[in-house]
Protein backbone atom coordinates (compact mmCIF):
# COMPACT_ATOMS: atom_id res chain seq x y z
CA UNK A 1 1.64 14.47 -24.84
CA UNK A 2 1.24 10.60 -25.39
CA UNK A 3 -0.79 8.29 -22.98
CA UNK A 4 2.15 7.78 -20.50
CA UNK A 5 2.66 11.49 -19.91
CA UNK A 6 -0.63 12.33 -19.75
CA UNK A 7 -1.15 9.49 -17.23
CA UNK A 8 1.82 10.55 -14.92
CA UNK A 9 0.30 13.88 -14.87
CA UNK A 10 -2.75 12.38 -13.74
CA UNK A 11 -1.07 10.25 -11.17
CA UNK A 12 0.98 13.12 -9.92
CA UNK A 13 -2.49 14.96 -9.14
CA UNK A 14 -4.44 12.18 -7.82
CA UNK A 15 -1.86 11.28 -4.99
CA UNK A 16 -2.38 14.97 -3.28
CA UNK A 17 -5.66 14.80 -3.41
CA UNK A 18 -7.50 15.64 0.05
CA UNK A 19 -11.31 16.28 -1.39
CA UNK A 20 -12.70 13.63 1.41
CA UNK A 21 -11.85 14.32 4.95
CA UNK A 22 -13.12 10.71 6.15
CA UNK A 23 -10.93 9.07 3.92
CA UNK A 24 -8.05 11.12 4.25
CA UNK A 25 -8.78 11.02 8.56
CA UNK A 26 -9.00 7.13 7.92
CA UNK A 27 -5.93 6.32 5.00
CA UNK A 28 -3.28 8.37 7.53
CA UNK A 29 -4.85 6.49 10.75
CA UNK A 30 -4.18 3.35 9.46
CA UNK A 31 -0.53 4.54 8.12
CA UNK A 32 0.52 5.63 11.45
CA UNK A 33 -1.24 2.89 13.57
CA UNK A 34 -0.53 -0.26 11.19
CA UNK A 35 -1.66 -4.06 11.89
CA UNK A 36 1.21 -5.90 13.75
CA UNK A 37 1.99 -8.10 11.01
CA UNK A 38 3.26 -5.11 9.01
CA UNK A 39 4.73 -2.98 11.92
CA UNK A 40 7.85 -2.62 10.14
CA UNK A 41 6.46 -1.62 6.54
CA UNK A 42 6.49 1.90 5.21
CA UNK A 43 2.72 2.61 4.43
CA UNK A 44 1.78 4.23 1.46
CA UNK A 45 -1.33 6.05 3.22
CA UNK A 46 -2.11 8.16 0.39
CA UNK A 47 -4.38 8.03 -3.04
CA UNK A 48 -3.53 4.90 -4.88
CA UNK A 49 -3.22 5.45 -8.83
CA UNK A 50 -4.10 3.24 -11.20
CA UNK A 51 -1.54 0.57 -12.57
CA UNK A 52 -0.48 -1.14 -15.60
CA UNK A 53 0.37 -0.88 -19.70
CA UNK A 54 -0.38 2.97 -21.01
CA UNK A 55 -1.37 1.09 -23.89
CA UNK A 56 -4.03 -0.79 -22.02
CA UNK A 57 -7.42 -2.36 -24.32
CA UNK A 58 -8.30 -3.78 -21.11
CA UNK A 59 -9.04 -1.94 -17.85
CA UNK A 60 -9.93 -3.58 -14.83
CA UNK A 61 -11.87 -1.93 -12.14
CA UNK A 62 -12.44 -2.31 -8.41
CA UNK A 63 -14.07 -0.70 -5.54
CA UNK A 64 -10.91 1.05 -3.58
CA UNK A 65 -8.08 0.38 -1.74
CA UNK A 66 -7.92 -2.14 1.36
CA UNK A 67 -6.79 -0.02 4.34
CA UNK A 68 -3.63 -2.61 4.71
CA UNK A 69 -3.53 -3.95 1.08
CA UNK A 70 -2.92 -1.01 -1.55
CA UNK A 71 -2.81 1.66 1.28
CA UNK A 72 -0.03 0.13 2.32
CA UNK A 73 1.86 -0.69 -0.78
CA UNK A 74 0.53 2.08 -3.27
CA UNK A 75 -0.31 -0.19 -6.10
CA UNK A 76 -3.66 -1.08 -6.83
CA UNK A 77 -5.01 -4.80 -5.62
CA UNK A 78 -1.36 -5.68 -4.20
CA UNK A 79 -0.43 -6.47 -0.50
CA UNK A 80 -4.08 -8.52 0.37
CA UNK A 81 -5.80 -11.95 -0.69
CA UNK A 82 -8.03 -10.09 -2.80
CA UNK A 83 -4.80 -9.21 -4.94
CA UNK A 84 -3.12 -12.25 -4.75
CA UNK A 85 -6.42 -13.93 -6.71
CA UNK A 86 -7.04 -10.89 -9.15
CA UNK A 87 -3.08 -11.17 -10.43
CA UNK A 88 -2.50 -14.71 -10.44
CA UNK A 89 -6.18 -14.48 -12.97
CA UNK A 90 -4.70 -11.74 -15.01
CA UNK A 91 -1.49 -14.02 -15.26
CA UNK A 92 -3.08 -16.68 -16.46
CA UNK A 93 -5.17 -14.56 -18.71
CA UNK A 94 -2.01 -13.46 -20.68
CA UNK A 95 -2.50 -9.64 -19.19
CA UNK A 96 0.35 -9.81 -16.34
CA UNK A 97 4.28 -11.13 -16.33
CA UNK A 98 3.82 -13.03 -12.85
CA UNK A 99 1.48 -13.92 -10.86
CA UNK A 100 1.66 -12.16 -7.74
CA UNK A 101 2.04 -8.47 -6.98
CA UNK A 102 4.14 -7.71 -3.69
CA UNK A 103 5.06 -3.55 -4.35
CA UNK A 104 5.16 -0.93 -5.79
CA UNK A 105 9.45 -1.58 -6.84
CA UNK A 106 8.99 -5.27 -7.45
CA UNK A 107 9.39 -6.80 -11.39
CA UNK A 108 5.50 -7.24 -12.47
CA UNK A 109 4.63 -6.17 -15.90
CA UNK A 110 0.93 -5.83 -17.08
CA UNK A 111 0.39 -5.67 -21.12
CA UNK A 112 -2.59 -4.88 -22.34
CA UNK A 113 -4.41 -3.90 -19.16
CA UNK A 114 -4.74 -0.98 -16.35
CA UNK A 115 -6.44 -1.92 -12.69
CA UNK A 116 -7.68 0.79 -10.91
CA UNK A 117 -11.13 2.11 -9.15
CA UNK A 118 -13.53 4.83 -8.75
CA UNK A 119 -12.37 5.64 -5.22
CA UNK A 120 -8.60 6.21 -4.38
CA UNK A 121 -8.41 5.94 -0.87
CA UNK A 122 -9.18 3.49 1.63
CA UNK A 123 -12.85 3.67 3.28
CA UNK A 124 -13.34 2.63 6.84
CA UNK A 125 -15.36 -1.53 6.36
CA UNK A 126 -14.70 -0.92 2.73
CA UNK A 127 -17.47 1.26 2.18
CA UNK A 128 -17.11 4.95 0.71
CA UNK A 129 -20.27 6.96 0.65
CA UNK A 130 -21.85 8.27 -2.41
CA UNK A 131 -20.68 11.60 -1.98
CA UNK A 132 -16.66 10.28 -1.65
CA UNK A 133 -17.71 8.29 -4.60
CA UNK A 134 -18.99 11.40 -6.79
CA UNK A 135 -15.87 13.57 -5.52
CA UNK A 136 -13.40 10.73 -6.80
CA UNK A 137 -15.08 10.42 -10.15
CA UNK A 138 -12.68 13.12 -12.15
CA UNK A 139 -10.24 11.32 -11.25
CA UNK A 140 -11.69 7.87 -13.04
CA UNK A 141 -13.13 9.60 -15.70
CA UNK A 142 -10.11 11.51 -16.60
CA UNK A 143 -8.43 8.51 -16.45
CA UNK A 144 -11.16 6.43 -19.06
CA UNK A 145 -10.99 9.04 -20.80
CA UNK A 146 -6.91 8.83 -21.43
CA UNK A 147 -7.01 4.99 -22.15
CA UNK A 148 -10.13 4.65 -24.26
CA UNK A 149 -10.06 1.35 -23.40
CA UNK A 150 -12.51 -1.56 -25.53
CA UNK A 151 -12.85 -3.79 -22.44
CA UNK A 152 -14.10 -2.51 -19.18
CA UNK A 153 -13.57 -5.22 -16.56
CA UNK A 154 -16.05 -4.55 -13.36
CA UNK A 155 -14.88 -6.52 -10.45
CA UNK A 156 -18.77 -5.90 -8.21
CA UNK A 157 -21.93 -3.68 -8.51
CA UNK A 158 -20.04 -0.84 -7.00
CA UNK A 159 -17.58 -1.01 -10.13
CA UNK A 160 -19.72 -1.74 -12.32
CA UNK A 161 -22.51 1.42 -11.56
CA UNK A 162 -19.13 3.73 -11.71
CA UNK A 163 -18.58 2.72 -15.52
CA UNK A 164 -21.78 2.57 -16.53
CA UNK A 165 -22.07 6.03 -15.31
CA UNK A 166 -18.93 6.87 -16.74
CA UNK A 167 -20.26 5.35 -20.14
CA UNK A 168 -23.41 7.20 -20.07
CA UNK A 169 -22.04 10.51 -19.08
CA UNK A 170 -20.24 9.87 -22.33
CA UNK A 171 -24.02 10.11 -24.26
CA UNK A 172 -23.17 6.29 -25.43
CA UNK A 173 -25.99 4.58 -26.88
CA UNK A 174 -26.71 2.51 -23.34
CA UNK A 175 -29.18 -0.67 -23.01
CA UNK A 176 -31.85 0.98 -20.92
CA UNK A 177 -32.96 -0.36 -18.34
CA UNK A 178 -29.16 -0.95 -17.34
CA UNK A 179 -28.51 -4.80 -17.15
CA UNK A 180 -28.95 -5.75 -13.57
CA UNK A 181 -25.33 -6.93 -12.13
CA UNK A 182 -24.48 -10.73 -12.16
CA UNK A 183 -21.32 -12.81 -12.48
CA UNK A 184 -20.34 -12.99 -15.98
CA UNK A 185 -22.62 -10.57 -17.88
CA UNK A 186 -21.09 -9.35 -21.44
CA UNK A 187 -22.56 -6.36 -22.49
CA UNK A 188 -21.60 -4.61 -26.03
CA UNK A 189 -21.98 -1.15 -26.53
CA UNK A 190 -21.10 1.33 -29.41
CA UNK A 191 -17.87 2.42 -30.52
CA UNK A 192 -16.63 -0.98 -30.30
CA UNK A 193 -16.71 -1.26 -26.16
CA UNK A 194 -17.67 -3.83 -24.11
CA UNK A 195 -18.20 -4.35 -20.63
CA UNK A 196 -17.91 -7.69 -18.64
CA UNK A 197 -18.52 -8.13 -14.75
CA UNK A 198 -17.66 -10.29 -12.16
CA UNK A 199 -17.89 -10.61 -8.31
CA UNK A 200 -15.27 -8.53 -6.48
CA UNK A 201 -12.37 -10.91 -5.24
CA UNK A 202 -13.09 -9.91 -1.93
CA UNK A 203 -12.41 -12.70 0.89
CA UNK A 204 -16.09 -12.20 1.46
CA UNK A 205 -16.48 -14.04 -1.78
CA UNK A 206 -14.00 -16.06 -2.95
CA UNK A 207 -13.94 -17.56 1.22
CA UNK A 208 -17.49 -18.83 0.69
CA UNK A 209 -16.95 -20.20 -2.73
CA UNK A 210 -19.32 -17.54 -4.30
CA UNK A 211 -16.14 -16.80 -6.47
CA UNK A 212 -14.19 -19.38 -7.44
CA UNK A 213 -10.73 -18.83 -9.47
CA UNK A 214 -11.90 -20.73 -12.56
CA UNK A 215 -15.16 -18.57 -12.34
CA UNK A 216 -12.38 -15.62 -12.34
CA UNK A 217 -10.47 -17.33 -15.24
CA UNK A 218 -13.59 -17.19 -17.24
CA UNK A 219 -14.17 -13.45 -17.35
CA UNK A 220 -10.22 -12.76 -17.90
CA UNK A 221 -9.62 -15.23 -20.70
CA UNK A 222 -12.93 -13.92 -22.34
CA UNK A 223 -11.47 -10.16 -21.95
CA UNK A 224 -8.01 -10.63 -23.27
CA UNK A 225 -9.92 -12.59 -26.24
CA UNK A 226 -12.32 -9.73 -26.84
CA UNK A 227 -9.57 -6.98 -26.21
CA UNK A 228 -7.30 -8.86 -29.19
CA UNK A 229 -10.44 -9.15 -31.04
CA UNK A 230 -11.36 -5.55 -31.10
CA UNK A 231 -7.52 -4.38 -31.96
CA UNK A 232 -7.63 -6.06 -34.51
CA UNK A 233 -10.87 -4.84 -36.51
């Protein structure tokens, strides 16, 4: 089975999954009770997959869902600000065909990179607990593993702890002590991988300037060079 089978498969698993009762309780809340500005929308209120080219060197990686961002549309990073800065980046990175993501049915195209995150469904304030966290990891990993991507993209600490652990539960050849987090780290690892990290686009950030879009730019443009780089060797 090639990469796009294998990842449907995947898909088709991940968006029954029930393993976390408080996210399930919360994902189906929000579904039924809905914010007022999107009374009339169809909520997804279910796992959200990951997105993008089966082909993917690049993968970016978040935290999880927002409760009325990709909760409600199904597609990862669309329907909230923090999407609308995360696409237009990737679109001016070379890595998407528009910049903005509205659903799940509209015309966006990504080449040459996936978006997804260690957790699948939304947490209540954003915050899944380390157990929810552990419980979605097959689902990540499985999903890593499918890709084999050269460019890991970690949008926050929370990201970027998921694939380092993912990485070292693959016996890599790690930097130890693991790089503490910071905007624009580059770390290369073996097997021609590297991973780069940026603050989350979460309103909490890019509201108070701590991440601005050229800061964004940066990290993207440096990915899609690195992820033509690598292809290439």
């Amino acid at each position: 089975m090639n990469r796009s089978g294998e990842l449907a498969v995947l898909t088709s698993r991940i968006i029954v999954c029930r393993r976390c009762p408080r996210l399930v309780e919360w994902r189906e809340r929000v579904a039924t009770e809905k914010r007022a500005s999107f009374a009339d929308d169809e909520y997804w209120g279910r796992p959200v997959p990951g997105f993008g080219d089966p082909e993917a060197r690049t993968v970016v990686v978040g935290l999880a869902p927002a409760a009325h961002g990709a909760n409600r549309t199904g597609r990862m990073f669309t329907g909230d600000r923090s999407g609308e800065w995360l696409y237009r980046a990737m679109w001016r990175a070379g890595f998407a065909s528009r910049p903005e993501s509205t659903g799940r049915d509209d015309d966006l195209v990504l080449t040459g990179a996936w978006v997804t995150a260690p957790v699948r469904c939304a947490p209540p304030a954003n915050h899944p607990s380390v157990d929810e966290r552990d419980l979605c990891a097959p689902w990540f990993d499985r999903e890593l593993d499918i890709l084999e991507p050269n460019v890991l993209v970690a949008l926050g600490d929370f990201a970027y702890r998921s694939v380092w652990r993912y990485l070292s539960d693959r016996r890599l050849d790690l930097p130890r002590p693991r790089p503490k987090f910071a905007h624009g780290l580059e770390i290369t690892i073996p097997h021609g991988r590297v991973v780069l990290t940026s603050y989350h686009v979460s309103q909490q950030n890019t509201f108070t300037g701590r991440l601005t879009e050229p800061m964004l730019d940066a990290v993207l443009a440096r990915a899609f060079e690195l992820s033509s780089e690598l292809r290439t060797s």
